[in-house]
Protein backbone atom coordinates (compact mmCIF):
# COMPACT_ATOMS: atom_id res chain seq x y z
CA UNK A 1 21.84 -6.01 20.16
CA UNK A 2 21.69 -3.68 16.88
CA UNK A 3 20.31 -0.76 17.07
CA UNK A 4 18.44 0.97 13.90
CA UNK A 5 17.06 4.85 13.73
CA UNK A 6 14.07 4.72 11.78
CA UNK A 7 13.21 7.62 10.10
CA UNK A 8 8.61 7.32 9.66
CA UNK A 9 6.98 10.23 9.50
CA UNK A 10 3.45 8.17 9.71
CA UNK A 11 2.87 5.88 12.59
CA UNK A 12 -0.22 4.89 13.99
CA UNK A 13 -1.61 1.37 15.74
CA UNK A 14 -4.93 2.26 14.87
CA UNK A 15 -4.89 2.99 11.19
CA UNK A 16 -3.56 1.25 7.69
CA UNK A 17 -2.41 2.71 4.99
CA UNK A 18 0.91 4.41 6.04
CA UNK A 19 0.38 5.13 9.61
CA UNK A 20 -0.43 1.11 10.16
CA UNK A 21 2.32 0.22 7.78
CA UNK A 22 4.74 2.17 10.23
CA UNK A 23 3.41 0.45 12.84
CA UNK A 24 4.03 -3.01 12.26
CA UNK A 25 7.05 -2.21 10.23
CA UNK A 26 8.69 -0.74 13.76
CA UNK A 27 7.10 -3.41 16.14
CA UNK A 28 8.24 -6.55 14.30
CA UNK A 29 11.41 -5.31 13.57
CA UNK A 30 11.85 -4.81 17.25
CA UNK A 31 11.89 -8.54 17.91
CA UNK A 32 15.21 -8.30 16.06
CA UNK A 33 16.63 -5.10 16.88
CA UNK A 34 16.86 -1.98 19.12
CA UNK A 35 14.97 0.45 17.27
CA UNK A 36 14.88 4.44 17.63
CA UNK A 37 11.97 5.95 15.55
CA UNK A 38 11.70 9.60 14.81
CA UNK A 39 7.96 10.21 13.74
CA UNK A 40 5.76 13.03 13.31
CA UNK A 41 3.54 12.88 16.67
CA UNK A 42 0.22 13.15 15.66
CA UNK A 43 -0.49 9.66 17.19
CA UNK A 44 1.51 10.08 20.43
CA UNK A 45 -1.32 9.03 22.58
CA UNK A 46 -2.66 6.00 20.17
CA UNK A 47 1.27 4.53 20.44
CA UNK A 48 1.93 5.31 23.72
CA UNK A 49 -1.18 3.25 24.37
CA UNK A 50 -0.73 0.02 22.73
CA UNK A 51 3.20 0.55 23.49
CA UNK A 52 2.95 -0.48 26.40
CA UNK A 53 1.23 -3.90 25.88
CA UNK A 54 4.04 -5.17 23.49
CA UNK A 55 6.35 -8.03 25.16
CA UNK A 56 9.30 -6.51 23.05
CA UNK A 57 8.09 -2.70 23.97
CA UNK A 58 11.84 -2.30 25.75
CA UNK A 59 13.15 -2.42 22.28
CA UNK A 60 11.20 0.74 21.19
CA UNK A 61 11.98 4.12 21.99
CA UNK A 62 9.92 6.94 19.77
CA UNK A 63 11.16 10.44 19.04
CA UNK A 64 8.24 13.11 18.39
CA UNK A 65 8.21 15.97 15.84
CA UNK A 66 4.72 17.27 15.71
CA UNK A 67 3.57 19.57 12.91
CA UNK A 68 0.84 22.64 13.58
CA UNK A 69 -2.69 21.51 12.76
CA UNK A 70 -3.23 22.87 8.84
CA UNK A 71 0.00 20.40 7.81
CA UNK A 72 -1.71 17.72 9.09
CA UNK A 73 -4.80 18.03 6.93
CA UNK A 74 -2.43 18.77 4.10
CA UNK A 75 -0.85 15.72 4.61
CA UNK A 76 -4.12 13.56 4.26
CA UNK A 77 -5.66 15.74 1.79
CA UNK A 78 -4.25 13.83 -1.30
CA UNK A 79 -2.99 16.12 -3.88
CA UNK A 80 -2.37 18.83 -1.67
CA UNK A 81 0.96 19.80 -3.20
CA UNK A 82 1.58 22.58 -0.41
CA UNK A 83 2.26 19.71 1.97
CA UNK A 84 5.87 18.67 0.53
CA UNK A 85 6.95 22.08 1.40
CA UNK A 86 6.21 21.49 4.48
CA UNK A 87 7.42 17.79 5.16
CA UNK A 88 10.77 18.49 3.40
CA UNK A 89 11.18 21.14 6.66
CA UNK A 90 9.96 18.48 8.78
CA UNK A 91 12.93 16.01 6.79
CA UNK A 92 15.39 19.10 7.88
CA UNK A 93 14.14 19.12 11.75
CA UNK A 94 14.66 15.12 11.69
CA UNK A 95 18.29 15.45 10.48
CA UNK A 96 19.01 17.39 13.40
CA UNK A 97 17.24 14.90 16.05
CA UNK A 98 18.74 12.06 14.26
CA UNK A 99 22.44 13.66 14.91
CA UNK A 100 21.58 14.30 18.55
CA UNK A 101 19.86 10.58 18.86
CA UNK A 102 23.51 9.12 17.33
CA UNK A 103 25.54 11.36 19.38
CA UNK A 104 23.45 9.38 22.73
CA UNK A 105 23.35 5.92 21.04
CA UNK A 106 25.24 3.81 19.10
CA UNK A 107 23.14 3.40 16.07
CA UNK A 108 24.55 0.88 13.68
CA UNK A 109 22.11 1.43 10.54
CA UNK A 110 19.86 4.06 9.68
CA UNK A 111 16.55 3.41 7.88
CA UNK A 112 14.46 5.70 5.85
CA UNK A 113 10.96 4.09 5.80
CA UNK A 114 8.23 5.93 5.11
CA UNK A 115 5.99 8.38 3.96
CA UNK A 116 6.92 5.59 1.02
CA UNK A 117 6.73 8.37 -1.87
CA UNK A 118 10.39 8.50 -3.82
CA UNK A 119 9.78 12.79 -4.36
CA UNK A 120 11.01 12.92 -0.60
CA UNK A 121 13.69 10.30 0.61
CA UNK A 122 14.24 12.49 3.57
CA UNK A 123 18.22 13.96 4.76
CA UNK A 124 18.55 11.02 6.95
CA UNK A 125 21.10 9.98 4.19
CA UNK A 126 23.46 13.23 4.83
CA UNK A 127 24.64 11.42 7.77
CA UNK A 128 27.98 9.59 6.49
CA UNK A 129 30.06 6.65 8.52
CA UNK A 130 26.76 4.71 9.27
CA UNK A 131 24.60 2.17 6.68
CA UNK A 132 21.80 3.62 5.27
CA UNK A 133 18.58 1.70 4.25
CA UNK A 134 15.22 3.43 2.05
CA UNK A 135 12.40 1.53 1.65
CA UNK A 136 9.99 0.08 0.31
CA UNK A 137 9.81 3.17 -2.20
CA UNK A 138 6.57 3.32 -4.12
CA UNK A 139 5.22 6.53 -6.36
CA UNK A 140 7.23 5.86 -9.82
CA UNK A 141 5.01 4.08 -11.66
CA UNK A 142 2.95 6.76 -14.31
CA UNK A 143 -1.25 6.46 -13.87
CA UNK A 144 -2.92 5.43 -17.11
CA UNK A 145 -4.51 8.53 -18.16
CA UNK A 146 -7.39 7.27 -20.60
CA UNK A 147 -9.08 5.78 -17.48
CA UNK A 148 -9.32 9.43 -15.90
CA UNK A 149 -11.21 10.68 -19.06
CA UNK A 150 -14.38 9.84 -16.91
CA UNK A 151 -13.71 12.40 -14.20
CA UNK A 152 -12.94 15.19 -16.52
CA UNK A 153 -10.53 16.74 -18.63
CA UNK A 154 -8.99 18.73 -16.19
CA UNK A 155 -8.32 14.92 -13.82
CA UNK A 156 -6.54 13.90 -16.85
CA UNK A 157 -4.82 16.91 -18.07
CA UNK A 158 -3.02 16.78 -14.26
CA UNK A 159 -2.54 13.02 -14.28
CA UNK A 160 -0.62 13.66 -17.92
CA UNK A 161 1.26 16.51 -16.14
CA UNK A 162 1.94 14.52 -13.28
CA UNK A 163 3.28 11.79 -15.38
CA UNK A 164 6.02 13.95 -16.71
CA UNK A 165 6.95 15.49 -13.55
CA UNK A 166 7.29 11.79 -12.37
CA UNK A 167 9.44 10.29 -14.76
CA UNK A 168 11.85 13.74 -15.02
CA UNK A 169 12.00 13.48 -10.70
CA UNK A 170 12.88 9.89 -11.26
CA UNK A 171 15.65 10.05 -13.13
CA UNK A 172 17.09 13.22 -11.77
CA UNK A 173 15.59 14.96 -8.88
CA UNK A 174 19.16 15.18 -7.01
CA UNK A 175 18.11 14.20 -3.50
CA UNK A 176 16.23 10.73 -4.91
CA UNK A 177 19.96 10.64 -6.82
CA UNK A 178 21.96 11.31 -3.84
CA UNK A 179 19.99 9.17 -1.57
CA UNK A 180 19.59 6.24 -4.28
CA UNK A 181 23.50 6.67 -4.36
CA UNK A 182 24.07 6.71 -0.45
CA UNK A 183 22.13 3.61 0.32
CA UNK A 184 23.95 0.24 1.01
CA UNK A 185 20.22 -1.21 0.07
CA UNK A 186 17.25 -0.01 -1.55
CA UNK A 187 13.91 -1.62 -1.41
CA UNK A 188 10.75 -1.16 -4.25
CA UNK A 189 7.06 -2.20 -3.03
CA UNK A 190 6.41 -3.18 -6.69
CA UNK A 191 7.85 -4.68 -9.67
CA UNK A 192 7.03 -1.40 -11.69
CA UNK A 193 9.14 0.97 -9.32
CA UNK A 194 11.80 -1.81 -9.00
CA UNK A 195 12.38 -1.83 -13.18
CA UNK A 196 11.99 1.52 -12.97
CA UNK A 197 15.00 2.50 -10.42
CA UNK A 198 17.30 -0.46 -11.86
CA UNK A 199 17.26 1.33 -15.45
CA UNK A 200 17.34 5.03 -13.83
CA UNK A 201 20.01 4.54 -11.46
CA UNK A 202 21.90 1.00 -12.55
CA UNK A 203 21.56 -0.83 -9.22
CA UNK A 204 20.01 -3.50 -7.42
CA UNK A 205 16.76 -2.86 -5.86
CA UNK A 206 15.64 -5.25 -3.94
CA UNK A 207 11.42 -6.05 -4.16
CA UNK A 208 9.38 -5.90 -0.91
CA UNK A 209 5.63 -4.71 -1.17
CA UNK A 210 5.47 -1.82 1.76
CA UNK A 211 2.87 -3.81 3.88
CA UNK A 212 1.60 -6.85 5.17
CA UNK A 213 -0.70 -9.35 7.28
CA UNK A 214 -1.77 -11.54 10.18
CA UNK A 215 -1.83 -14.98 8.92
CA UNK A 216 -4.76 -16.52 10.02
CA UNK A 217 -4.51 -20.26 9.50
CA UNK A 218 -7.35 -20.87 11.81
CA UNK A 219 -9.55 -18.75 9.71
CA UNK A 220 -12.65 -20.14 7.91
CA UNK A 221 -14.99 -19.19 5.37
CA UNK A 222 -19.05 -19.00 6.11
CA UNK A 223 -20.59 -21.69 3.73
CA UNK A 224 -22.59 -19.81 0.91
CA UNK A 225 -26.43 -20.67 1.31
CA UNK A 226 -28.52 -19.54 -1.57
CA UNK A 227 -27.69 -18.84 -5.59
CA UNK A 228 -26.80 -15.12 -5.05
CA UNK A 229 -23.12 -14.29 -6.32
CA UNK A 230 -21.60 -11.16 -4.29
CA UNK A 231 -19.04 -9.57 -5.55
CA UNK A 232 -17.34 -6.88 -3.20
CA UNK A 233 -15.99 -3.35 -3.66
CA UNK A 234 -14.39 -1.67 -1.44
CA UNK A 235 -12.39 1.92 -1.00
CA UNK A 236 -13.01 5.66 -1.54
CA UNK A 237 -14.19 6.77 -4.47
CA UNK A 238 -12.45 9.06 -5.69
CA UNK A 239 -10.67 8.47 -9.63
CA UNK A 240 -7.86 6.24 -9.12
CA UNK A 241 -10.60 3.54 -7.57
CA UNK A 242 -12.28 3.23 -10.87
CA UNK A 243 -15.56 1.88 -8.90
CA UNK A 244 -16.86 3.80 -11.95
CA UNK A 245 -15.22 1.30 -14.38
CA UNK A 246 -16.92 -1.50 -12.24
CA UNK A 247 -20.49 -0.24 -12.72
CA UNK A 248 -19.88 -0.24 -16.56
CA UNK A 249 -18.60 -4.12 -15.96
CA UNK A 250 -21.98 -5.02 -14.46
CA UNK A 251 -23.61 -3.09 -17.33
CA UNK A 252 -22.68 -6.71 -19.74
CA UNK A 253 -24.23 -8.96 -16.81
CA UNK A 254 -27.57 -7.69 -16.38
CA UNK A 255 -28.42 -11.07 -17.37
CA UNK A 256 -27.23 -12.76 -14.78
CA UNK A 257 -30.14 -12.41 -11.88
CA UNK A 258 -28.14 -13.50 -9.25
CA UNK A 259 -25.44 -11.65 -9.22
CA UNK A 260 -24.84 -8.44 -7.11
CA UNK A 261 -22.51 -5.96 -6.46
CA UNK A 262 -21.55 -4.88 -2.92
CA UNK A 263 -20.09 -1.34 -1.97
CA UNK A 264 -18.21 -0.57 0.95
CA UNK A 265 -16.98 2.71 1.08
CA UNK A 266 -17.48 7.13 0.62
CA UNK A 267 -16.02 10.30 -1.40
CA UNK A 268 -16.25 12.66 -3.58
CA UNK A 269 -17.37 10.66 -6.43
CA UNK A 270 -20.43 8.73 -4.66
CA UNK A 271 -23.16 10.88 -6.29
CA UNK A 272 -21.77 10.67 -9.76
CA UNK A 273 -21.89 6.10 -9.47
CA UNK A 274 -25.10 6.24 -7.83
CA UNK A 275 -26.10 8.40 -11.00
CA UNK A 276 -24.10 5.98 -13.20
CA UNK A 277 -25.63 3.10 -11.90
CA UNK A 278 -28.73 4.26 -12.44
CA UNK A 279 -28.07 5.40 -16.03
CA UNK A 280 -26.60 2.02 -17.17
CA UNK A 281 -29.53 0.49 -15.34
CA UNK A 282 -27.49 -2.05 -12.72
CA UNK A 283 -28.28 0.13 -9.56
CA UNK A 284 -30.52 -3.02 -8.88
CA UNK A 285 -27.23 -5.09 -8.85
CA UNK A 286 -25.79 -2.71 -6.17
CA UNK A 287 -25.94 -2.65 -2.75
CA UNK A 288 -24.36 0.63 -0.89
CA UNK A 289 -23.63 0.27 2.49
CA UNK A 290 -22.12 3.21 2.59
CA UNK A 291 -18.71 4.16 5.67
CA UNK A 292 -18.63 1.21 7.19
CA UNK A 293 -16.31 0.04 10.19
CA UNK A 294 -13.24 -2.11 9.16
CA UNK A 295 -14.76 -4.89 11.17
CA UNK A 296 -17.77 -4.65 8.78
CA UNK A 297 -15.68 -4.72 5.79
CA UNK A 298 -13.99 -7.94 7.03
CA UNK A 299 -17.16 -9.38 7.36
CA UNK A 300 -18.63 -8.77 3.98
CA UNK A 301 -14.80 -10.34 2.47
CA UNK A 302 -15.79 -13.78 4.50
CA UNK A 303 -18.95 -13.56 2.82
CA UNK A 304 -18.64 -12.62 -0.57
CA UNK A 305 -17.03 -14.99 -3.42
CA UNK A 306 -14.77 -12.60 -5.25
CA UNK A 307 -13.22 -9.18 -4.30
CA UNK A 308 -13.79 -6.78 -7.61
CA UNK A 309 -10.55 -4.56 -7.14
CA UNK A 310 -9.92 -2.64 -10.25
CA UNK A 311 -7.83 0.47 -8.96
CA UNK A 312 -5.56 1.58 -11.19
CA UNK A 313 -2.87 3.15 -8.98
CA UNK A 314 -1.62 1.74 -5.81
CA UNK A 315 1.06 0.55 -3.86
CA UNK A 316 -0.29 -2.79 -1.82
CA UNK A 317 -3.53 -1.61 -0.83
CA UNK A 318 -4.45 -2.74 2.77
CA UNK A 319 -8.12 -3.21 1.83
CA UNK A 320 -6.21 -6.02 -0.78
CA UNK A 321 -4.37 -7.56 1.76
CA UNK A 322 -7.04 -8.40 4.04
CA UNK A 323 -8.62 -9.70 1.03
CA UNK A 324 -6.42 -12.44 1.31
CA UNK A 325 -6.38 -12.69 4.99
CA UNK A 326 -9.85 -13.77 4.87
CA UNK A 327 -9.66 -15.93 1.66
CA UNK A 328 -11.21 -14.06 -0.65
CA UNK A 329 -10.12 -14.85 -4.06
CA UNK A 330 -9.24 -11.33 -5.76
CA UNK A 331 -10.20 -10.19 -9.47
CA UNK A 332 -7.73 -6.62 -10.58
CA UNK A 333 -5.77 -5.05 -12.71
CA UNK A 334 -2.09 -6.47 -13.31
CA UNK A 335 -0.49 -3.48 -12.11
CA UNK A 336 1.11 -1.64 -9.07
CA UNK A 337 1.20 -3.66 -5.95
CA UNK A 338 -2.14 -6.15 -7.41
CA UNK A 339 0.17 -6.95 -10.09
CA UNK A 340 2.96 -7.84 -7.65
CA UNK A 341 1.34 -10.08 -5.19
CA UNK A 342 -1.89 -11.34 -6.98
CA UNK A 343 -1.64 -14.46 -8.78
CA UNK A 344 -4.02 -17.34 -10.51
CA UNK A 345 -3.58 -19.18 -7.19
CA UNK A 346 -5.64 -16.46 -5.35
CA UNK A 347 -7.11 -14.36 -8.14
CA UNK A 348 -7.48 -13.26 -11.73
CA UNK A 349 -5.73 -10.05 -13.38
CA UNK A 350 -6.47 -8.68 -16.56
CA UNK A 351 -3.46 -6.03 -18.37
CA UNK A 352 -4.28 -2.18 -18.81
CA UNK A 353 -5.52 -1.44 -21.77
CA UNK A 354 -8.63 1.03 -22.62
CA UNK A 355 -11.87 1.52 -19.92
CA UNK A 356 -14.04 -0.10 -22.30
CA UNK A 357 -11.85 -3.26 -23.38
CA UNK A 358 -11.42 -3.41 -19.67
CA UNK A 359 -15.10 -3.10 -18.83
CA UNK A 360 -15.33 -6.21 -21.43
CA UNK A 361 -12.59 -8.08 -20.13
CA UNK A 362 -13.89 -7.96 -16.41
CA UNK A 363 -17.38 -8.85 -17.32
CA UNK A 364 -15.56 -11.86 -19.13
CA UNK A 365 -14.12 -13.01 -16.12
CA UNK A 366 -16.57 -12.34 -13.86
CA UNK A 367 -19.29 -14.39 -15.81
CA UNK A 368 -16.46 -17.22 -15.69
CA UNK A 369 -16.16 -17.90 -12.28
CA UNK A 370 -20.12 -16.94 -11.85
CA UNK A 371 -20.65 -19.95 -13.74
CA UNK A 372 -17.47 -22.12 -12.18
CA UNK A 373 -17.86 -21.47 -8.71
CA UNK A 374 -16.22 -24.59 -7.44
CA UNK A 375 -12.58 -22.78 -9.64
CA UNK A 376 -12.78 -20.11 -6.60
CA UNK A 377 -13.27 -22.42 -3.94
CA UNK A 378 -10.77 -24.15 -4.93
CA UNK A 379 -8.39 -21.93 -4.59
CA UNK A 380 -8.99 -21.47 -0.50
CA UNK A 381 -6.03 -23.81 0.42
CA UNK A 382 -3.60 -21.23 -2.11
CA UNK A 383 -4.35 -18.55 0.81
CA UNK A 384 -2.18 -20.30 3.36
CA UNK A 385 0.99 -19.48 1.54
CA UNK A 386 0.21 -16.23 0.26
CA UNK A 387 -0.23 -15.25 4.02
CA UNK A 388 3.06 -16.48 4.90
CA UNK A 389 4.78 -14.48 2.13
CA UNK A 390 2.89 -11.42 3.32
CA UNK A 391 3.43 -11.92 6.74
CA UNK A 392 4.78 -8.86 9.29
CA UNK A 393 6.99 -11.67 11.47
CA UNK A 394 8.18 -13.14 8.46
CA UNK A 395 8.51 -9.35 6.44
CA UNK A 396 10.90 -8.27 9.54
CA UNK A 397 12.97 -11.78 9.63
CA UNK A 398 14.10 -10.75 5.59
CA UNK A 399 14.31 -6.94 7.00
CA UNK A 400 16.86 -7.77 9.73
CA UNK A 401 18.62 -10.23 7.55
CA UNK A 402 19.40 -7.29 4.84
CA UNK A 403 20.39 -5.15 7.75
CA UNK A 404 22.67 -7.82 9.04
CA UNK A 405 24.14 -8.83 5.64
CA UNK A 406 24.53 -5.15 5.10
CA UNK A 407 26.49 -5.01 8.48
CA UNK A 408 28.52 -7.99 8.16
CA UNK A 409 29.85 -6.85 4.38
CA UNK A 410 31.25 -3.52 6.11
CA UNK A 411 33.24 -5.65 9.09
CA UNK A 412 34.85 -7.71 6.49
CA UNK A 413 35.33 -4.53 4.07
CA UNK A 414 37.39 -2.91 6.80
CA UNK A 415 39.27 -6.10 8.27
């Protein structure tokens, strides 16, 4: 059987985001290889757990390189710069466990999957005589500044900043080079960091968004009783989330008594869109129901009629995949990972353009299908095949088929 080292600093059973994304990424590849995962440890006892219960567990074996305490919280403390420092050593200590893992096993392909960020593509690709995979890389894309205006000068000042330290590290930070170089395949998670490394470094990148889902064909959809349309946000609010931007949308429906506006979610910028709401006179459209469980989120998708997504910098959020897991027609920007995997089968997207244009353009859209219901019912039986192109088996079938392709071009190369 093959056998793959995966380099994933983030794994976790428990979690999305990256940690969950490592998870499933490792156990469905398993079905179709040996795999040897060097991660950081912080979850030892949360993998170890579930490990266990997996049919194809004898396929896994997991290498641990904890970090002290303080890295950690740097780690999820987004925008904590301090923390690359500190994962690029981590990057150096995995280089060395790799070397001793190859010099036990015969690894046939080494993998470089996540944290999914292109500023650190880890050493992993130092390692020569072996195939090297990296991705899905996300991070490239720039964040539209004018919609950070709202949170202050300074939030935008950095996001401008940010923007040119991106597109400089892009073309020619020398690791993202080297590594970009190395690899015998490189995956994007969207269409924006695919056209984006194709023009920077003149190669084929191959698209796959960085997560996926449990289709659920069984799955089935309350019926609606009463006239009240719910729309559903859901996230942290911080910036990026823009729930401000959909407060300011409801602001050009106050005529429409039946519609309300659901919020799932925490962070810093709760105070300042309870205030908002209250300013633009909707907070009697809103309903906060502040952290809830996952569970609880799931349950408000099956009974809402459109998910109001308009987050201007992601990858694929998980929160928008299980959108679609439970049917629920989604309504975003067209950009990042929404712009890659949302379509008019199971949604609407409107283009970037200014916060208030986009305030309008929502509001269009939403009063639309408020007054065409039947247009996003319709659209239920679309869910079925979005599923299967999002789903983990079928995500690790195309993953081991670039590996094997990948191995099968070097046997004939050296025949």
């Amino acid at each position: 059987m093959m056998q793959v080292l995966i380099n994933a600093y983030a794994v976790n059973p428990d979690w999305g985001s990256e940690p969950g994304m490592g998870w499933n990424w490792v156990i469905h590849l398993a079905r179709h290889c040996k795999v040897h995962v060097i991660t950081e440890g912080e979850w030892r006892e949360n993998i170890e757990r579930e490990l266990v219960r997996l049919p194809q567990a004898g396929n896994i074996m997991f290498h641990y390189l904890p970090v002290p305490e303080k890295v950690r919280r740097m780690c999820w403390n987004q925008g904590d710069w301090r923390f690359y420092h500190h994962y690029r050593r981590w990057q150096e200590r995995a280089l060395v466990l790799a070397r001793k893992i190859m010099e036990e096993n015969r690894i046939d392909l080494i993998h470089q999957l996540n944290m999914i960020g292109f500023r650190e593509p880890g050493m992993l690709w130092k390692i020569k005589g072996v195939p090297y995979v990296w991705g899905p890389v996300g991070g490239m894309e720039n964040a539209p500044v004018a919609y950070l205006w709202e949170s202050g000068w300074k939030r935008a000042v950095q996001a401008a900043l940010k923007n040119v330290i991106n597109a400089a590290q892009a073309r020619f930070q020398p690791r993202v080079r080297k590594a970009v170089k190395r690899a015998d395949a490189v995956l994007a998670s969207v269409q924006g960091v695919r056209e984006i490394m194709e023009r920077c470094h003149r190669r084929k990148v191959f698209l796959m968004s960085e997560t996926g889902c449990f289709a659920r064909p069984d799955a089935v959809r309350p019926e609606k009783n009463g006239k009240e349309f719910r729309l559903l946000w859901a996230g942290r609010m911080i910036p990026t989330k823009q729930l401000a931007l959909a407060l300011k949308t409801l602001s050009y429906l106050r005529d429409l008594p039946d519609l309300k506006l659901h919020v799932c979610g925490g962070g810093e910028k709760e105070r300042d869109c309870r205030n908002l709401a209250k300013r633009l006179g909707v907070e009697g459209k809103c309903v906060w129901h502040g952290m809830v469980s996952n569970e609880e989120v799931q349950g408000f998708m099956r009974g809402s009629d459109l998910f109001f997504f308009p987050s201007i910098m992601e990858a694929t959020s998980t929160v928008l995949v299980e959108a679609l897991m439970n049917r629920l027609p989604v309504l975003c920007f067209d950009t990042c990972g929404m712009g890659t995997i949302v379509d008019e089968t199971v949604g609407c997207k409107i283009p970037l353009s200014r916060p208030g244009q986009s305030a309008r353009d929502f509001a269009e859209r939403i009063r639309f299908f408020f007054h065409n219901r039947k247009i996003l019912q319709e659209m239920d039986g679309a869910f079925r095949a979005k599923q299967r192109e999002l789903d983990w088996n079928r995500k690790a079938e195309i993953m081991a088929g670039i590996y094997h392709e990948i191995l099968e071009g070097r046997r004939i190369a050296h025949e």
